[in-house]
C-alpha atoms as a PDB file:
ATOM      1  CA  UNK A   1       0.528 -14.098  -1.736  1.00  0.00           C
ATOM      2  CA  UNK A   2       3.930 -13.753  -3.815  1.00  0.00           C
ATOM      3  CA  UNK A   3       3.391 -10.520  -5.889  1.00  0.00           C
ATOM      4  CA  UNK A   4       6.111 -11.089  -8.345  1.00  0.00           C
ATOM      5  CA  UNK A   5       5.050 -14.004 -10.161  1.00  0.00           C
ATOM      6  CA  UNK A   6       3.725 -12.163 -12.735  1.00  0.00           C
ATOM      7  CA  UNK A   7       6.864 -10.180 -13.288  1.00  0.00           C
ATOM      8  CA  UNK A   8       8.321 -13.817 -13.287  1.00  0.00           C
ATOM      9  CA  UNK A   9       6.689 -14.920 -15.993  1.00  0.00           C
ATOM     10  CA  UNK A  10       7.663 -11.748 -18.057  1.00  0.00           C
ATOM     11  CA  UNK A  11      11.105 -12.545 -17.720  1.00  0.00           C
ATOM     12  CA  UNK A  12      10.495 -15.905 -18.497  1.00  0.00           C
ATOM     13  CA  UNK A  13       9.057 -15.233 -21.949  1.00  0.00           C
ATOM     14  CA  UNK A  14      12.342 -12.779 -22.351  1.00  0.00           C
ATOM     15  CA  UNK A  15      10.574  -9.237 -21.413  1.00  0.00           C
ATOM     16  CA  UNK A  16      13.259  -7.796 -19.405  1.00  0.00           C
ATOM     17  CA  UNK A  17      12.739  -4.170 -20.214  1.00  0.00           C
ATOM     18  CA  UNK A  18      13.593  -1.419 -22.525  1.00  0.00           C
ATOM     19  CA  UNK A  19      16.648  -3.397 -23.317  1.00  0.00           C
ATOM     20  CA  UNK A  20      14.892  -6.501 -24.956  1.00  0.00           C
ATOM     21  CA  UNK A  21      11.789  -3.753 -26.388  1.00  0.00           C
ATOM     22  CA  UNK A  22       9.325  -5.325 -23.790  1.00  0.00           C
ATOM     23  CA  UNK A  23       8.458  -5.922 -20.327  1.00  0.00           C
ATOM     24  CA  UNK A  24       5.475  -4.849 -18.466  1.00  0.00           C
ATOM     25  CA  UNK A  25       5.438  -2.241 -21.526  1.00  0.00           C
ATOM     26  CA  UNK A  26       6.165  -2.319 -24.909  1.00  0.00           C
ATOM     27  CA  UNK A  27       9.102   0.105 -25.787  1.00  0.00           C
ATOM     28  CA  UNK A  28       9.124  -0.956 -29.335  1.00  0.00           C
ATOM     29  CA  UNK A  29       8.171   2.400 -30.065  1.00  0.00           C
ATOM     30  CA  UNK A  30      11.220   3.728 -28.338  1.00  0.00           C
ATOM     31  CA  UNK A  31      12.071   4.902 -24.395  1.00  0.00           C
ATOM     32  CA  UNK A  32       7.901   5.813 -23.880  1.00  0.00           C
ATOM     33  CA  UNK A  33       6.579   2.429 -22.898  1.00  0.00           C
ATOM     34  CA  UNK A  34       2.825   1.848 -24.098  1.00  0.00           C
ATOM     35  CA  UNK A  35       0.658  -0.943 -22.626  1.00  0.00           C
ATOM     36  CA  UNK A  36       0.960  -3.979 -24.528  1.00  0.00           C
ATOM     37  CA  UNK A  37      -2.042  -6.363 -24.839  1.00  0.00           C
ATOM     38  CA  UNK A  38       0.073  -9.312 -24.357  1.00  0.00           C
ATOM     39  CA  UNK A  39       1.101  -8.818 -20.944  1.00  0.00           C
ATOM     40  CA  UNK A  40      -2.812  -7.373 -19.920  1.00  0.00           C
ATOM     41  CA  UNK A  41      -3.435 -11.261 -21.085  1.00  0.00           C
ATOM     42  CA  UNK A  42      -0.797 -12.384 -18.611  1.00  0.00           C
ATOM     43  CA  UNK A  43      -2.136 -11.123 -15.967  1.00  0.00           C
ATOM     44  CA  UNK A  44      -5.402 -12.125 -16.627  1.00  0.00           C
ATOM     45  CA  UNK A  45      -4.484 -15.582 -17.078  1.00  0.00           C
ATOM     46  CA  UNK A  46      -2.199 -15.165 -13.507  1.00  0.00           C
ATOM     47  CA  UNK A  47      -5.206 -14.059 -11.843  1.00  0.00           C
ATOM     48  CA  UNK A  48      -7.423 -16.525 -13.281  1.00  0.00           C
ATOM     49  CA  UNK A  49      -4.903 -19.857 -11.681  1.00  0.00           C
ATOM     50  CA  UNK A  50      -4.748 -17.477  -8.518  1.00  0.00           C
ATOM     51  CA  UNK A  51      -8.160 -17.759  -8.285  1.00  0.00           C
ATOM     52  CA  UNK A  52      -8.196 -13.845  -8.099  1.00  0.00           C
ATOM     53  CA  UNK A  53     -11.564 -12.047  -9.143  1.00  0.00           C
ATOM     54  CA  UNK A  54     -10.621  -8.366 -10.943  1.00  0.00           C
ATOM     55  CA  UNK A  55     -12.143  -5.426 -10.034  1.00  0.00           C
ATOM     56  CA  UNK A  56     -11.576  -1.590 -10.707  1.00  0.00           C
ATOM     57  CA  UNK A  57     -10.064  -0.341  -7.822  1.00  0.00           C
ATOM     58  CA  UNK A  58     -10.522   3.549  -7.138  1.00  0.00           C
ATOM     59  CA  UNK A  59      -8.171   6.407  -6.938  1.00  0.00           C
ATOM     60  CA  UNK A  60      -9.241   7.205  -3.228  1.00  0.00           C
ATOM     61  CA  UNK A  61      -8.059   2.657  -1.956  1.00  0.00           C
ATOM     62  CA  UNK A  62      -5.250   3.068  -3.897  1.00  0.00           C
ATOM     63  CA  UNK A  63      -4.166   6.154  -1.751  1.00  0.00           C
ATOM     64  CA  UNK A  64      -5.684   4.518   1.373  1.00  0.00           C
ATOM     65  CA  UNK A  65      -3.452   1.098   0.915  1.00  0.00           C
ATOM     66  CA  UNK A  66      -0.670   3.108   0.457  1.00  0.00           C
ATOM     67  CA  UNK A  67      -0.949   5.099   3.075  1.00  0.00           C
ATOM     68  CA  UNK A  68      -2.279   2.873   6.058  1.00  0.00           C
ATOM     69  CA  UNK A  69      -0.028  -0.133   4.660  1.00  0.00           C
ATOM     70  CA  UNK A  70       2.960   2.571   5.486  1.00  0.00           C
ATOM     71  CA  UNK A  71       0.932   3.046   8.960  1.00  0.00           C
ATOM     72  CA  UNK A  72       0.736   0.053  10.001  1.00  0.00           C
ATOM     73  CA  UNK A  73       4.366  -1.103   9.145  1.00  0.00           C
ATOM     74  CA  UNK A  74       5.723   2.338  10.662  1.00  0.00           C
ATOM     75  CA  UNK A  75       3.830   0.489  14.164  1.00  0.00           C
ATOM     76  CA  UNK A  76       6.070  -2.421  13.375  1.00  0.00           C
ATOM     77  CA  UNK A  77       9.290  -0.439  13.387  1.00  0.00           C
ATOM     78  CA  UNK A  78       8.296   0.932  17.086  1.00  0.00           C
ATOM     79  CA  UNK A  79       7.402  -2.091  18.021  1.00  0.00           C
ATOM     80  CA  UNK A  80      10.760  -3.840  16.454  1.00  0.00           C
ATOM     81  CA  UNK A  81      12.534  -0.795  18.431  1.00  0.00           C
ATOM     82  CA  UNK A  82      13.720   0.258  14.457  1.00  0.00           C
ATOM     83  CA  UNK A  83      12.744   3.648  15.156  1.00  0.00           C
ATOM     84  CA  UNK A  84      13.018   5.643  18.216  1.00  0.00           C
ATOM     85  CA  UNK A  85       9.412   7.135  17.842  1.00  0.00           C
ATOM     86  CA  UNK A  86       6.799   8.164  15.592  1.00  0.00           C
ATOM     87  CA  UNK A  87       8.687  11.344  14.453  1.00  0.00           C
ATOM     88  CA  UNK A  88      11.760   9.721  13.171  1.00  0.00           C
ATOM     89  CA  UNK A  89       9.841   7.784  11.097  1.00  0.00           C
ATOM     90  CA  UNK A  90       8.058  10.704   9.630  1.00  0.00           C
ATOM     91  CA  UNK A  91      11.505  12.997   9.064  1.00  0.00           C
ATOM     92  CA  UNK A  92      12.123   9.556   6.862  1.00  0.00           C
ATOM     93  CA  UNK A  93       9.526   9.861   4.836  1.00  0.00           C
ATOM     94  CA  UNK A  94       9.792  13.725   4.673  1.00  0.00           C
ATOM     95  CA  UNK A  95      13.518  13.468   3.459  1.00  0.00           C
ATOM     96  CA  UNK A  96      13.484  10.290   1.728  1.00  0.00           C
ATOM     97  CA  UNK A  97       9.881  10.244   0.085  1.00  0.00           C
ATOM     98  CA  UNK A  98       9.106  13.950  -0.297  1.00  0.00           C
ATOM     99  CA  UNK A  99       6.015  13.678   1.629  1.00  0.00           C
ATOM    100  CA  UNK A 100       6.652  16.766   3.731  1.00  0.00           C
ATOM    101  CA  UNK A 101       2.772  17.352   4.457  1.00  0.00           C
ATOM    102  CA  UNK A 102       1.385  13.727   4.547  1.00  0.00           C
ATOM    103  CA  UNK A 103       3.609  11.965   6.579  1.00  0.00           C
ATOM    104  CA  UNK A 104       1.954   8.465   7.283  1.00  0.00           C
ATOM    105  CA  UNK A 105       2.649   8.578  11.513  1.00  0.00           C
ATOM    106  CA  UNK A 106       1.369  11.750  11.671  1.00  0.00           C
ATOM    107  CA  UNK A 107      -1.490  11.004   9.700  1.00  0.00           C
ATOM    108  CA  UNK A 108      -2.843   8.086  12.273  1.00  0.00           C
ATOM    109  CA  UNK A 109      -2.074  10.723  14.734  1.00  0.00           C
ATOM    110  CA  UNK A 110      -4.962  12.872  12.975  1.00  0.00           C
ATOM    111  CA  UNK A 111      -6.675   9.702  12.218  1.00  0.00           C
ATOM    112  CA  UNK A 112      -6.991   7.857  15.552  1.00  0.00           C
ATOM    113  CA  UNK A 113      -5.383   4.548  16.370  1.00  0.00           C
ATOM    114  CA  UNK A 114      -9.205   3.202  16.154  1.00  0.00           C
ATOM    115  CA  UNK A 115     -10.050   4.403  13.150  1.00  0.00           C
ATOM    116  CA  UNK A 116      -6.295   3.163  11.602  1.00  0.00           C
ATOM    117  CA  UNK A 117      -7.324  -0.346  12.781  1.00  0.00           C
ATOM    118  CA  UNK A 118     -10.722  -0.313  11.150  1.00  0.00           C
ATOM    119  CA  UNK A 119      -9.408   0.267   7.670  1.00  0.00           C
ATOM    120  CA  UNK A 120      -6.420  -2.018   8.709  1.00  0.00           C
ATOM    121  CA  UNK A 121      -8.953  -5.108   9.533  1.00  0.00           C
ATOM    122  CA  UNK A 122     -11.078  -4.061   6.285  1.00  0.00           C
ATOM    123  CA  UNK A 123      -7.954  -4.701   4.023  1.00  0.00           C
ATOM    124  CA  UNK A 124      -6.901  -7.870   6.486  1.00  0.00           C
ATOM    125  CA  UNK A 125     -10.548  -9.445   6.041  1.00  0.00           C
ATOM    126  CA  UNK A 126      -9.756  -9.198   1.882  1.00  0.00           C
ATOM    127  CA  UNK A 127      -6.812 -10.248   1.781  1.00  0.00           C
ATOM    128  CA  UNK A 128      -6.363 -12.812   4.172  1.00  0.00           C
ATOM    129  CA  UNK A 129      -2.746 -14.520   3.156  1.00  0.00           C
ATOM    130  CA  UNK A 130      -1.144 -11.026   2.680  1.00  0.00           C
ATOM    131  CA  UNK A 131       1.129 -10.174   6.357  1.00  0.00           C
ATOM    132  CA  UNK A 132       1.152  -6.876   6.567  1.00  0.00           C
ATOM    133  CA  UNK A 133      -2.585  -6.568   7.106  1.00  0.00           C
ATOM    134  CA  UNK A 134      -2.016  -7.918  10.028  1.00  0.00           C
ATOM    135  CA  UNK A 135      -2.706  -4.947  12.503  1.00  0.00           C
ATOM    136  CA  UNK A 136       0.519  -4.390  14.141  1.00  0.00           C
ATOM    137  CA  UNK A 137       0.985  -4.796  18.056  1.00  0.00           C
ATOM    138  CA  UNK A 138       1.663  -1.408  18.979  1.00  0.00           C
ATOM    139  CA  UNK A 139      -1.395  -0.592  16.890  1.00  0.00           C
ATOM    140  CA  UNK A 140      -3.424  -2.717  19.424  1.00  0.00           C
ATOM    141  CA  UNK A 141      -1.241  -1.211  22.657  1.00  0.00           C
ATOM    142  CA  UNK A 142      -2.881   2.362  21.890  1.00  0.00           C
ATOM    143  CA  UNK A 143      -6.431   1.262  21.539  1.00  0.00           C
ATOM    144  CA  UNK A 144      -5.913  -0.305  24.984  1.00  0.00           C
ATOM    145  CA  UNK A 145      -4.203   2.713  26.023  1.00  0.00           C
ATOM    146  CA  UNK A 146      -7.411   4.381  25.262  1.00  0.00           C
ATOM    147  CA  UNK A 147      -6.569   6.279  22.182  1.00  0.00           C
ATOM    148  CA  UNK A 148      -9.496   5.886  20.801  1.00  0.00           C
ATOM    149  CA  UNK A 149     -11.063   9.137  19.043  1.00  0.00           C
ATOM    150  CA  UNK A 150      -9.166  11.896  17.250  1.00  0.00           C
ATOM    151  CA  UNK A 151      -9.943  14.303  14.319  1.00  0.00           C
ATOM    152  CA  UNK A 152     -11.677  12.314  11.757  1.00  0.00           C
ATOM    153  CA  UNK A 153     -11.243  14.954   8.575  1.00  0.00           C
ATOM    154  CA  UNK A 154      -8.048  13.552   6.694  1.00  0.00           C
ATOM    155  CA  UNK A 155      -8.409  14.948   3.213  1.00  0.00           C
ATOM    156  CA  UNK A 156      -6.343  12.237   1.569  1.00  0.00           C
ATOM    157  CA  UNK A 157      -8.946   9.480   2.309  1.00  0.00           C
ATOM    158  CA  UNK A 158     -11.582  11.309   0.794  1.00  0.00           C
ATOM    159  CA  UNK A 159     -13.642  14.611   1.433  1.00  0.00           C
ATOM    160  CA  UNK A 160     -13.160  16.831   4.177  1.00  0.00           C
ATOM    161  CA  UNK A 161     -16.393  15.519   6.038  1.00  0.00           C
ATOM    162  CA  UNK A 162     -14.341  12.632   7.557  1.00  0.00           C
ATOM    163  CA  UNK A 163     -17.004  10.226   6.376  1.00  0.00           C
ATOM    164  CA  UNK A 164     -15.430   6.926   4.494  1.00  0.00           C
END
């Protein structure tokens, strides 16, 4: 699924951004953007002739798609041979991202490989035409490996129990 075609169409009707007062916001106001029924319309509409049903989507899958998305595609760049290893990838997103305590390799470290392609294939089985559900291959190398159990209490997928 293309994810810009919404932004697309905003440009088409001539809502570029603070410079032309509109875009995904409307800055009539000034530089603070407020949400602008127009374009909540819009994407309606989009997701209507997408076939796409809406849903409210919680605090805790937001975090969880951002952070096993970022998993999953740091198991690409080992596989690719991008990186050197897992901890290269994490001094990235240390440096680059700020994310000095939640660093997404070390996170499946804490998380298990199995676990990290459960919620992988949960998100794949949604959203079928989007590629990077697909579990990466070095993903599937450590579950054959027989990494299979590690410390199930990640406090940024939830509660401390471990439980999702």
């Amino acid at each position: 699924r293309y994810g810009g075609l919404i932004a697309d169409r905003l440009v088409e009707l001539g809502r570029v951004g603070q410079k032309t007062k509109a875009g995904f916001y409307d800055y009539s106001g000034g530089r603070e953007g407020k949400p602008d029924p127009k374009v909540e319309e819009l994407i309606v509409g989009v997701s209507k002739e997408l076939g796409l049903t809406r849903r409210e989507i919680s605090d805790q899958e937001i975090v969880e798609r951002c952070i096993i998305g970022m998993v999953n595609e740091g198991h690409r760049l080992l596989d690719e041979r991008i990186s050197a290893g897992p901890r290269d990838i994490d001094v990235v997103c240390a440096n680059g991202y700020g994310a000095r305590k939640r660093t997404p390799m070390h996170f499946s470290e804490q998380l298990g490989s199995k676990k990290v392609l459960e919620i992988v294939r949960q998100y794949q089985r949604q959203m079928k035409d989007v590629p990077h559900w697909v579990p990466a291959p070095g993903l599937l190398d450590l579950l054959r490996r027989g990494d299979l159990s590690r410390v199930q209490t990640v406090p940024y997928l939830g509660g401390g129990d471990g439980e999702r």
